[in-house]
N, C-alpha and C. Protein backbone atom coordinates (compact mmCIF):
# COMPACT_ATOMS: atom_id res chain seq x y z
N UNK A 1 17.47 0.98 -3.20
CA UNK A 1 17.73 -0.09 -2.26
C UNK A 1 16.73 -0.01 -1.12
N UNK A 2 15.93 -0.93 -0.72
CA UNK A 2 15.31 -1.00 0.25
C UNK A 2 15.78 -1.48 1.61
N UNK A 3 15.48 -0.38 2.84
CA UNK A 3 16.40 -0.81 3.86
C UNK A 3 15.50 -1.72 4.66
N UNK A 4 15.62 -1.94 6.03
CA UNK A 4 14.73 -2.96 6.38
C UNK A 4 13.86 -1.50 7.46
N UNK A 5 12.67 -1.82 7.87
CA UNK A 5 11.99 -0.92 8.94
C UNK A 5 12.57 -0.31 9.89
N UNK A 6 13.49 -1.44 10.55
CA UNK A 6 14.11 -1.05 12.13
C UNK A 6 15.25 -0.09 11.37
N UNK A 7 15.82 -0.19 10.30
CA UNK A 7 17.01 0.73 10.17
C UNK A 7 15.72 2.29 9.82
N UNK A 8 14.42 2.25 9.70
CA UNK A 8 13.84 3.99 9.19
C UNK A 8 13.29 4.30 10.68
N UNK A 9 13.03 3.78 11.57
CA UNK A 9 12.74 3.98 12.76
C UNK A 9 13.76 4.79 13.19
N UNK A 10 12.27 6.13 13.81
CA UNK A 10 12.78 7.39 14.20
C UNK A 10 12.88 6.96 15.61
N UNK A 11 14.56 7.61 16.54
CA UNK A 11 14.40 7.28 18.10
C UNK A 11 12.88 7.78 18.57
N UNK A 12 12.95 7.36 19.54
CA UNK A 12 11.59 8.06 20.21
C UNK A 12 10.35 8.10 19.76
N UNK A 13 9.84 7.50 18.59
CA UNK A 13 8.65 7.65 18.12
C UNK A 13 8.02 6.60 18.52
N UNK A 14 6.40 6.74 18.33
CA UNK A 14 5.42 5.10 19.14
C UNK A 14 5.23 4.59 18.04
N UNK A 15 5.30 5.56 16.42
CA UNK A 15 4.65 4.93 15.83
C UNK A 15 4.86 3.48 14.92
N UNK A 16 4.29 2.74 14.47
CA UNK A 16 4.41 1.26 14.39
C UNK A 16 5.29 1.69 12.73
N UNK A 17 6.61 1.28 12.75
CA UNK A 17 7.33 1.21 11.63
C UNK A 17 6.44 0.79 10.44
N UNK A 18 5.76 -0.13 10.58
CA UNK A 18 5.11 -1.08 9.47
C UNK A 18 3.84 -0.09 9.02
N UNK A 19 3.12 0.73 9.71
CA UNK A 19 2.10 1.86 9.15
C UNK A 19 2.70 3.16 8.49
N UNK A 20 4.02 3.05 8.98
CA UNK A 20 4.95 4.27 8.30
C UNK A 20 4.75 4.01 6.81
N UNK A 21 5.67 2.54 6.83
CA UNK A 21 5.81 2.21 5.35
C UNK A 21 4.83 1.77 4.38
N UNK A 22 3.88 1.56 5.05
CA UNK A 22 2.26 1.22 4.59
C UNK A 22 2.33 2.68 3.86
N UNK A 23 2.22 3.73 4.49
CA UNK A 23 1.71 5.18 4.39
C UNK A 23 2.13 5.64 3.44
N UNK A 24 3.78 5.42 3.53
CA UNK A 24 4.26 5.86 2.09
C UNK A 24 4.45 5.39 1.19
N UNK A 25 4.15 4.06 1.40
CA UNK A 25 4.09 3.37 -0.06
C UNK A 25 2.95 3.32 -1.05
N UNK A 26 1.66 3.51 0.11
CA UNK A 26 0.18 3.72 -0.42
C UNK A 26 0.27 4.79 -1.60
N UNK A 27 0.74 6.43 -0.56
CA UNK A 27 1.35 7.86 -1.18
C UNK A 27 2.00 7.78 -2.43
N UNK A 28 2.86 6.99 -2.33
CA UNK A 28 3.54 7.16 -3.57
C UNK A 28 2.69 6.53 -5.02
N UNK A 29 2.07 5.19 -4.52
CA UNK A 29 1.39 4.80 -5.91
C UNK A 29 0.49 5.60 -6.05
N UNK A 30 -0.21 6.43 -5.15
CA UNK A 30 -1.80 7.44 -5.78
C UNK A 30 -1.29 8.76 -6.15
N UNK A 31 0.23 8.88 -5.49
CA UNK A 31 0.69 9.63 -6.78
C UNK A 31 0.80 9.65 -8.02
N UNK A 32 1.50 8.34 -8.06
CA UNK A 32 1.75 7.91 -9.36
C UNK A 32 0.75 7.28 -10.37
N UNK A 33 -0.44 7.24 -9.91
CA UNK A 33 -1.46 6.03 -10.37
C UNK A 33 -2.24 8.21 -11.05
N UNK A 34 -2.33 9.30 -10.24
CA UNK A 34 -3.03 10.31 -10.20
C UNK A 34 -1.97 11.07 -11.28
N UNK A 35 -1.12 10.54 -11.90
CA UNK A 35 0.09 11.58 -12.69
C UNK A 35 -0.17 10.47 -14.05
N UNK A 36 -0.39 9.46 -14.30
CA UNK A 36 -0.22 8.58 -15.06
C UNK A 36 -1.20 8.65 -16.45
N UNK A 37 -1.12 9.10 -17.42
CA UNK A 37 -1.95 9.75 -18.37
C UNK A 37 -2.80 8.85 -19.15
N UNK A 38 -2.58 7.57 -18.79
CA UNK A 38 -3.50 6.44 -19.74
C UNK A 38 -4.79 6.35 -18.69
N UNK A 39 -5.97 5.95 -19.59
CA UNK A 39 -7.14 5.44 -18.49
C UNK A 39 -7.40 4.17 -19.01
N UNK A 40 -7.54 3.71 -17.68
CA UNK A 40 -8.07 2.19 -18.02
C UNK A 40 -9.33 2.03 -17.45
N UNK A 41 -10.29 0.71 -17.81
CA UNK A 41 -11.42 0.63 -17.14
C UNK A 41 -11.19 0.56 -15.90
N UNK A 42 -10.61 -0.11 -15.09
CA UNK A 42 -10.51 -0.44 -14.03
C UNK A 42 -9.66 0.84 -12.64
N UNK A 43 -9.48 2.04 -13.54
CA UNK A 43 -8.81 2.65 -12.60
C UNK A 43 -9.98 3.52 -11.28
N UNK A 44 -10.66 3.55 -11.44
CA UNK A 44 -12.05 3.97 -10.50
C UNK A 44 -11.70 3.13 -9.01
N UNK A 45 -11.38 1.68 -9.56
CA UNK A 45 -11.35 0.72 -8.52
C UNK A 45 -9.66 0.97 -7.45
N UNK A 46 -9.01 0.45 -8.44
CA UNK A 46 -7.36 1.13 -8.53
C UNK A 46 -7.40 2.46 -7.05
N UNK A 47 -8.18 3.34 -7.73
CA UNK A 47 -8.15 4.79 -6.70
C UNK A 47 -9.13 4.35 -5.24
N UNK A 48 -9.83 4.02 -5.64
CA UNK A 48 -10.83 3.52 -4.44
C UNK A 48 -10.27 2.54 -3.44
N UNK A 49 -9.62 1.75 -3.69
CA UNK A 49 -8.87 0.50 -2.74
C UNK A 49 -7.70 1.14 -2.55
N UNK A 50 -6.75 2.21 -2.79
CA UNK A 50 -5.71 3.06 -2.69
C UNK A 50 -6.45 3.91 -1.26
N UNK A 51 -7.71 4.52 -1.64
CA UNK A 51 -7.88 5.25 -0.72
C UNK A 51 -8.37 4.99 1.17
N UNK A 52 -9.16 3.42 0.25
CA UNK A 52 -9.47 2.80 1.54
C UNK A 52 -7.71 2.37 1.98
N UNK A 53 -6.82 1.72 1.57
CA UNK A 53 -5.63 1.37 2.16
C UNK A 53 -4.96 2.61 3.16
N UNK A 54 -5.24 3.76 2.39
CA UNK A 54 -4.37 5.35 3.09
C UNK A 54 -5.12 5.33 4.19
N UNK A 55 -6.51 4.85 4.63
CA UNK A 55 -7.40 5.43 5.41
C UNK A 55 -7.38 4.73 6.84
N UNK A 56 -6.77 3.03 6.23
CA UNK A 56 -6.87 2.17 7.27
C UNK A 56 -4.91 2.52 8.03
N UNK A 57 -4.30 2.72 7.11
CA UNK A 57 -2.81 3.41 7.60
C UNK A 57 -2.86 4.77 8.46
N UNK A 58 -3.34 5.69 7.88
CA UNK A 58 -3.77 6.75 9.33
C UNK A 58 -4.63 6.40 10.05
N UNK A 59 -5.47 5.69 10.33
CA UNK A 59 -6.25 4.61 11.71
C UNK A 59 -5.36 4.33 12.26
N UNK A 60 -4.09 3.64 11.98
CA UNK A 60 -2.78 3.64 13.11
C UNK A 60 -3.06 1.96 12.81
N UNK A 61 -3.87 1.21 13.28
CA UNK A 61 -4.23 -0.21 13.26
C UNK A 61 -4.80 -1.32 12.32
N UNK A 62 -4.39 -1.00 11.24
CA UNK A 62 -5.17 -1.99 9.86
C UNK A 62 -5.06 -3.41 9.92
N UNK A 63 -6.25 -3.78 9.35
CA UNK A 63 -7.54 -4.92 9.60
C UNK A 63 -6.63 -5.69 8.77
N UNK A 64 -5.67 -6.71 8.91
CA UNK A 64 -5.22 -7.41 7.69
C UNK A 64 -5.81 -8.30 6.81
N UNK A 65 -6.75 -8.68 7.04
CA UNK A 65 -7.60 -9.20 6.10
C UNK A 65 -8.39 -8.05 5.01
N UNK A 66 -8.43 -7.23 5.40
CA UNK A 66 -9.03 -5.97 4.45
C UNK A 66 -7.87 -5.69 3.57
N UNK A 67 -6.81 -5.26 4.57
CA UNK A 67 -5.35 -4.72 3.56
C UNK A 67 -5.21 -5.82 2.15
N UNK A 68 -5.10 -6.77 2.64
CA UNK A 68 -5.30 -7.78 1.53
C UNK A 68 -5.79 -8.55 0.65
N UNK A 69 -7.08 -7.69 0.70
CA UNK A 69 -8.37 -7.57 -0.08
C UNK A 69 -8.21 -6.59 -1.12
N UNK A 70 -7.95 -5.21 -0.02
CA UNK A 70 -7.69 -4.11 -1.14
C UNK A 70 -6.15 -4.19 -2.29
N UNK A 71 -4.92 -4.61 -1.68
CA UNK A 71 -4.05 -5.12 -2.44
C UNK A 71 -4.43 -5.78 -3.22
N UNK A 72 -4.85 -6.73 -3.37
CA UNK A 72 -5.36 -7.83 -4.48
C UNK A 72 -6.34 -6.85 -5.48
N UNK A 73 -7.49 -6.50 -5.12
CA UNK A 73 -8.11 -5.48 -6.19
C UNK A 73 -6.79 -4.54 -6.77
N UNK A 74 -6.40 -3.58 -6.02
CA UNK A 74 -5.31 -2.98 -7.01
C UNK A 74 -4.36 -3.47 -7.39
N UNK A 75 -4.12 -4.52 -7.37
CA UNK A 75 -2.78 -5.50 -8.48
C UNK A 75 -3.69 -6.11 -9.20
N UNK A 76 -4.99 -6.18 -9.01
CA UNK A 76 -5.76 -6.62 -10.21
C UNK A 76 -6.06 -5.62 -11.33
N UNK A 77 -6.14 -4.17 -10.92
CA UNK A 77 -6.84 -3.37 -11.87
C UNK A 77 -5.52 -2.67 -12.10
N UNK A 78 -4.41 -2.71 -11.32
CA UNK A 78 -3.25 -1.90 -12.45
C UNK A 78 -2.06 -3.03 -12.74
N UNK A 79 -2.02 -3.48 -12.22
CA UNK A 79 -1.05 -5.00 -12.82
C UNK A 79 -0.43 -5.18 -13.80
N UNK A 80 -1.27 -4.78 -14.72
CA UNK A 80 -0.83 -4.66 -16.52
C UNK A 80 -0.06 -3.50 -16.59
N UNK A 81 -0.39 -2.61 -15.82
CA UNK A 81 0.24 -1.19 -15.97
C UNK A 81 2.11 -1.03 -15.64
N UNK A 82 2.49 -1.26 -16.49
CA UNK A 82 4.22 -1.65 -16.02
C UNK A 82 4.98 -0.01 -15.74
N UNK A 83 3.79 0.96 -15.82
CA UNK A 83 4.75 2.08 -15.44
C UNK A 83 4.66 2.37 -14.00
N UNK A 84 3.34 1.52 -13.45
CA UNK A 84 2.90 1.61 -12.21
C UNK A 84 3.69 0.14 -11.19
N UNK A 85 4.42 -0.28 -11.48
CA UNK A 85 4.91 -2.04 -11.33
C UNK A 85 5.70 -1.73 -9.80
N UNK A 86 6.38 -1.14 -9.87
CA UNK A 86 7.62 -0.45 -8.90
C UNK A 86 6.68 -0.26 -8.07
N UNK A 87 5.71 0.78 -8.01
CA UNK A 87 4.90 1.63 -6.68
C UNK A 87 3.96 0.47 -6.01
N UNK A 88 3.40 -0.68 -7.35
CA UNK A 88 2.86 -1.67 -6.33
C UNK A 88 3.94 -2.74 -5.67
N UNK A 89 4.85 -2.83 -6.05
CA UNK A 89 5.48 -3.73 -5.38
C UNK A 89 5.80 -3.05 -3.94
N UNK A 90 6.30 -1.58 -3.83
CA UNK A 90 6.27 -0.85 -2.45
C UNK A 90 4.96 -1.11 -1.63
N UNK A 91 3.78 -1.17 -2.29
CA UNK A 91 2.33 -1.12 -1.25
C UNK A 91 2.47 -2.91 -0.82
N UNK A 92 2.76 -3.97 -1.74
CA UNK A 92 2.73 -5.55 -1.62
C UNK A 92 4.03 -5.05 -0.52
N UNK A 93 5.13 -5.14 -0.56
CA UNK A 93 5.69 -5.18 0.61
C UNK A 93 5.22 -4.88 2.24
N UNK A 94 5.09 -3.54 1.26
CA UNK A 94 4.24 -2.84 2.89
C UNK A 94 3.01 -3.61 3.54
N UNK A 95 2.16 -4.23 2.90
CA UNK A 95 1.34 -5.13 2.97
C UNK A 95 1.90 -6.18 4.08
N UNK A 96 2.83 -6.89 3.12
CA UNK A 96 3.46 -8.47 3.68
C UNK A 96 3.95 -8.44 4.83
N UNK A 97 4.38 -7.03 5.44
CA UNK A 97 4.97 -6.56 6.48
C UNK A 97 4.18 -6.85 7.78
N UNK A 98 2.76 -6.92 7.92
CA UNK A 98 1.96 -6.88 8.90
C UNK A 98 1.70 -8.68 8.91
N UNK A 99 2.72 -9.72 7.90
CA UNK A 99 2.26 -10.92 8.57
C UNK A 99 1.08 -11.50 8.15
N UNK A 100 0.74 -12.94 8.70
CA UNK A 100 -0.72 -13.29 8.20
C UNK A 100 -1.58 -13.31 9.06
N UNK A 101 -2.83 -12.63 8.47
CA UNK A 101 -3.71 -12.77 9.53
C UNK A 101 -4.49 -13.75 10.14
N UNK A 102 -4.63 -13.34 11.55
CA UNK A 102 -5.36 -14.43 12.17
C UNK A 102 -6.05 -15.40 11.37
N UNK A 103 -5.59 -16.61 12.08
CA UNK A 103 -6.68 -17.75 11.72
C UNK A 103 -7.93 -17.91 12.26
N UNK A 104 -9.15 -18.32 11.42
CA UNK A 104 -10.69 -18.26 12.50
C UNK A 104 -10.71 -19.81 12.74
């Protein structure tokens, strides 16, 4: 069951609920994407846009137009992968969480 942010919010902490869940949702798919015994062509990419996502979540402040660049590449290159389906839908949430970005 997924709770909502404000119910995982620690008292007293600064940090932005929405990079929490970014963090561990990133964590959990490059776990799971790094345990997963099939190779596909596309997993090079998969790990690479995983890592840029972890990188812009400990920055504290991610670029939402990037986040959703790199989401889109990794639901493109594991998508098919239905053992991996669950862990991206945690990173797409965590994603959707930060809103749309600015308009130019």
């Amino acid at each position: 069951m997924l709770r909502s942010v404000e119910q995982r919010q620690v008292t007293g902490s600064d940090e932005d609920p929405r990079v929490a869940e970014l963090r561990a949702a990133v964590a959990r798919l490059r776990r799971e994407l790094a345990a997963h015994p099939a190779e596909f062509t596309d997993r090079g990419i998969a790990e690479d846009e995983l890592a840029a996502l972890a990188e812009m979540a400990y920055g504290g402040a991610p670029e939402i137009p990037r986040m959703r660049r790199s989401l889109l590449l990794v639901a493109g290159a594991i998508g098919s992968v239905s053992a991996l389906a669950a862990g991206l839908a945690a990173v797409r949430v965590a994603v959707e969480m930060f809103g749309e970005p600015n308009a130019r």
